[in-house]
Protein backbone atom coordinates (compact mmCIF):
# COMPACT_ATOMS: atom_id res chain seq x y z
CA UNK A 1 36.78 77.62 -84.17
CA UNK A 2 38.12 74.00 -84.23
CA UNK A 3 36.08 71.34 -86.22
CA UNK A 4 34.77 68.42 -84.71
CA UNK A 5 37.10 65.44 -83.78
CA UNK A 6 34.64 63.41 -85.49
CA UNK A 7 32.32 63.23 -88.41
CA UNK A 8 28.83 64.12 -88.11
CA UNK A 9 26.88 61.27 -90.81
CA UNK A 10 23.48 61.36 -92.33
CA UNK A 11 21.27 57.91 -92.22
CA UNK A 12 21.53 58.43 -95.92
CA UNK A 13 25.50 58.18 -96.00
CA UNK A 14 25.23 54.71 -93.25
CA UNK A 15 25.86 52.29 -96.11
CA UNK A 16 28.34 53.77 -97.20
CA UNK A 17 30.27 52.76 -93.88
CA UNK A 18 32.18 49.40 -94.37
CA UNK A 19 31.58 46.27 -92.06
CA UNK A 20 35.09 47.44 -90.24
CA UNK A 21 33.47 50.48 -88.72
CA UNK A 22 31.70 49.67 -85.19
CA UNK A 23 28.40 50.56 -84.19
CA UNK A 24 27.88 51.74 -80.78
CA UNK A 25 24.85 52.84 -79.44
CA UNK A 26 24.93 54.83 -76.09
CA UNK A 27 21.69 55.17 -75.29
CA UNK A 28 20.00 53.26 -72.25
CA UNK A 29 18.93 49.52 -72.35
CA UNK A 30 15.21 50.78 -72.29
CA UNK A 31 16.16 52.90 -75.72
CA UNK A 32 17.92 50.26 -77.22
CA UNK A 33 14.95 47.80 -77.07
CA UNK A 34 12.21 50.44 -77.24
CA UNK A 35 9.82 51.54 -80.23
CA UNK A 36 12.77 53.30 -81.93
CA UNK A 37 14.45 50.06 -82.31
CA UNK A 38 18.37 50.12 -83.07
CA UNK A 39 20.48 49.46 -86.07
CA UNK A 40 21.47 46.35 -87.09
CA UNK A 41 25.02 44.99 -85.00
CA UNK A 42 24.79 48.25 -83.09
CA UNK A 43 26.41 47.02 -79.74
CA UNK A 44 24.88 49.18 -76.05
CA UNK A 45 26.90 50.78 -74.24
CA UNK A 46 25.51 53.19 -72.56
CA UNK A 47 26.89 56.68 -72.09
CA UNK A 48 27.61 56.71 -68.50
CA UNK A 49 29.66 53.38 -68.65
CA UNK A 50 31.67 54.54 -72.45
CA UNK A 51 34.82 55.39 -70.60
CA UNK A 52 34.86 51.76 -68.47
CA UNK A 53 33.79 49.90 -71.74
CA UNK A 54 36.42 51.45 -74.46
CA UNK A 55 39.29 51.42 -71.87
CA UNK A 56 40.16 48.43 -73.96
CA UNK A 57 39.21 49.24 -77.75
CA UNK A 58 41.99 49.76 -80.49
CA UNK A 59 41.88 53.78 -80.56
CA UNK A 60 42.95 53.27 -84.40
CA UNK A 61 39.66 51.36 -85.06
CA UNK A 62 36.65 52.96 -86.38
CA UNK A 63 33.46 53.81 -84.35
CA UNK A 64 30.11 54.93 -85.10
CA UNK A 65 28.19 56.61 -82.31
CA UNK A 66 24.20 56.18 -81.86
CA UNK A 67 21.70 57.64 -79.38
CA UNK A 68 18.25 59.04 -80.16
CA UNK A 69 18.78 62.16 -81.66
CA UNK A 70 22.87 62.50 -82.32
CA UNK A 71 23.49 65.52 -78.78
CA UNK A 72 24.46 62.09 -77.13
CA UNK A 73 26.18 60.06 -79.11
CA UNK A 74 28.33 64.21 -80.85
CA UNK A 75 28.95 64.47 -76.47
CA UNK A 76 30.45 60.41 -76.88
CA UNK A 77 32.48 60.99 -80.08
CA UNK A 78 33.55 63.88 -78.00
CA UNK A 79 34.49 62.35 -75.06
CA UNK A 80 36.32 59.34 -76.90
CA UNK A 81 38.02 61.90 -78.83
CA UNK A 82 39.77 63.07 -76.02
CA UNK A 83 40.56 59.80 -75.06
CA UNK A 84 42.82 59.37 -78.32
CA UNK A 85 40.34 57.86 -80.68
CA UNK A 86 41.00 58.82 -84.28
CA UNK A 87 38.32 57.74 -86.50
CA UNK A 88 34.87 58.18 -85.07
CA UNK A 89 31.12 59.26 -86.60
CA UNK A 90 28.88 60.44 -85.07
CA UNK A 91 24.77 59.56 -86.48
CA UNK A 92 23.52 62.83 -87.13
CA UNK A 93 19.55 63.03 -86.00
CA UNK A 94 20.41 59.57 -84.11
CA UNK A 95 17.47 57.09 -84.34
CA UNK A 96 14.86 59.81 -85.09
CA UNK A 97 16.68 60.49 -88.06
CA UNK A 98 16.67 56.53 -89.14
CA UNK A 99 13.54 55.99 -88.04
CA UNK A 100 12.22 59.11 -90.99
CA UNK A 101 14.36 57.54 -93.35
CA UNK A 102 11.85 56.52 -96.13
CA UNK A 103 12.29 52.83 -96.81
CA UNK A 104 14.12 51.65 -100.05
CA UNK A 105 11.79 50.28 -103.00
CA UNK A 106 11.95 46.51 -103.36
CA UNK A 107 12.83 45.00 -106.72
């Protein structure tokens, strides 16, 4: 079986991803803005316009893939994959998954 082209992340591992790495979320406008929110300097592009929208990206440059619950965004990293992209993660459990995440103590 061959692995992935990309790397499946947990919400727990997301700060652990420099400034460098891009965040783009693929799910639809209504999504993006909706009661799951998004993540902070995640950039839409939705799923059916990826291939129009990265035409011009740096394939060397690394990309973090969003949607709702990560079957999306895996399918994206897939599909950019194939396009030549070389360093891509995709959010495993998508915005469900952040939206669980139990919030950080203050202090």
């Amino acid at each position: 079986m061959t692995p992935h082209p990309y790397q499946d992340i947990t919400v727990f591992r997301l700060d652990t991803l420099g400034p460098e790495v891009r965040r783009i979320d693929v799910r639809e406008p209504d999504e993006y803005t909706g009661p799951l929110g998004h993540l902070p300097g995640a950039e839409l592009v939705p799923l059916g316009t990826l291939e129009a929208a990265s035409a011009a990206w740096p394939r060397e440059a690394p990309l973090l893939l969003i949607c709702r619950s990560g079957g999306r965004s895996a399918k994206a990293a897939q599909a950019l994959a194939q396009r030549g992209f070389r360093h891509l993660y995709n959010l495993a459990g998508g915005m469900l998954a952040v939206r669980e995440m139990p919030a950080k103590p203050q202090g």
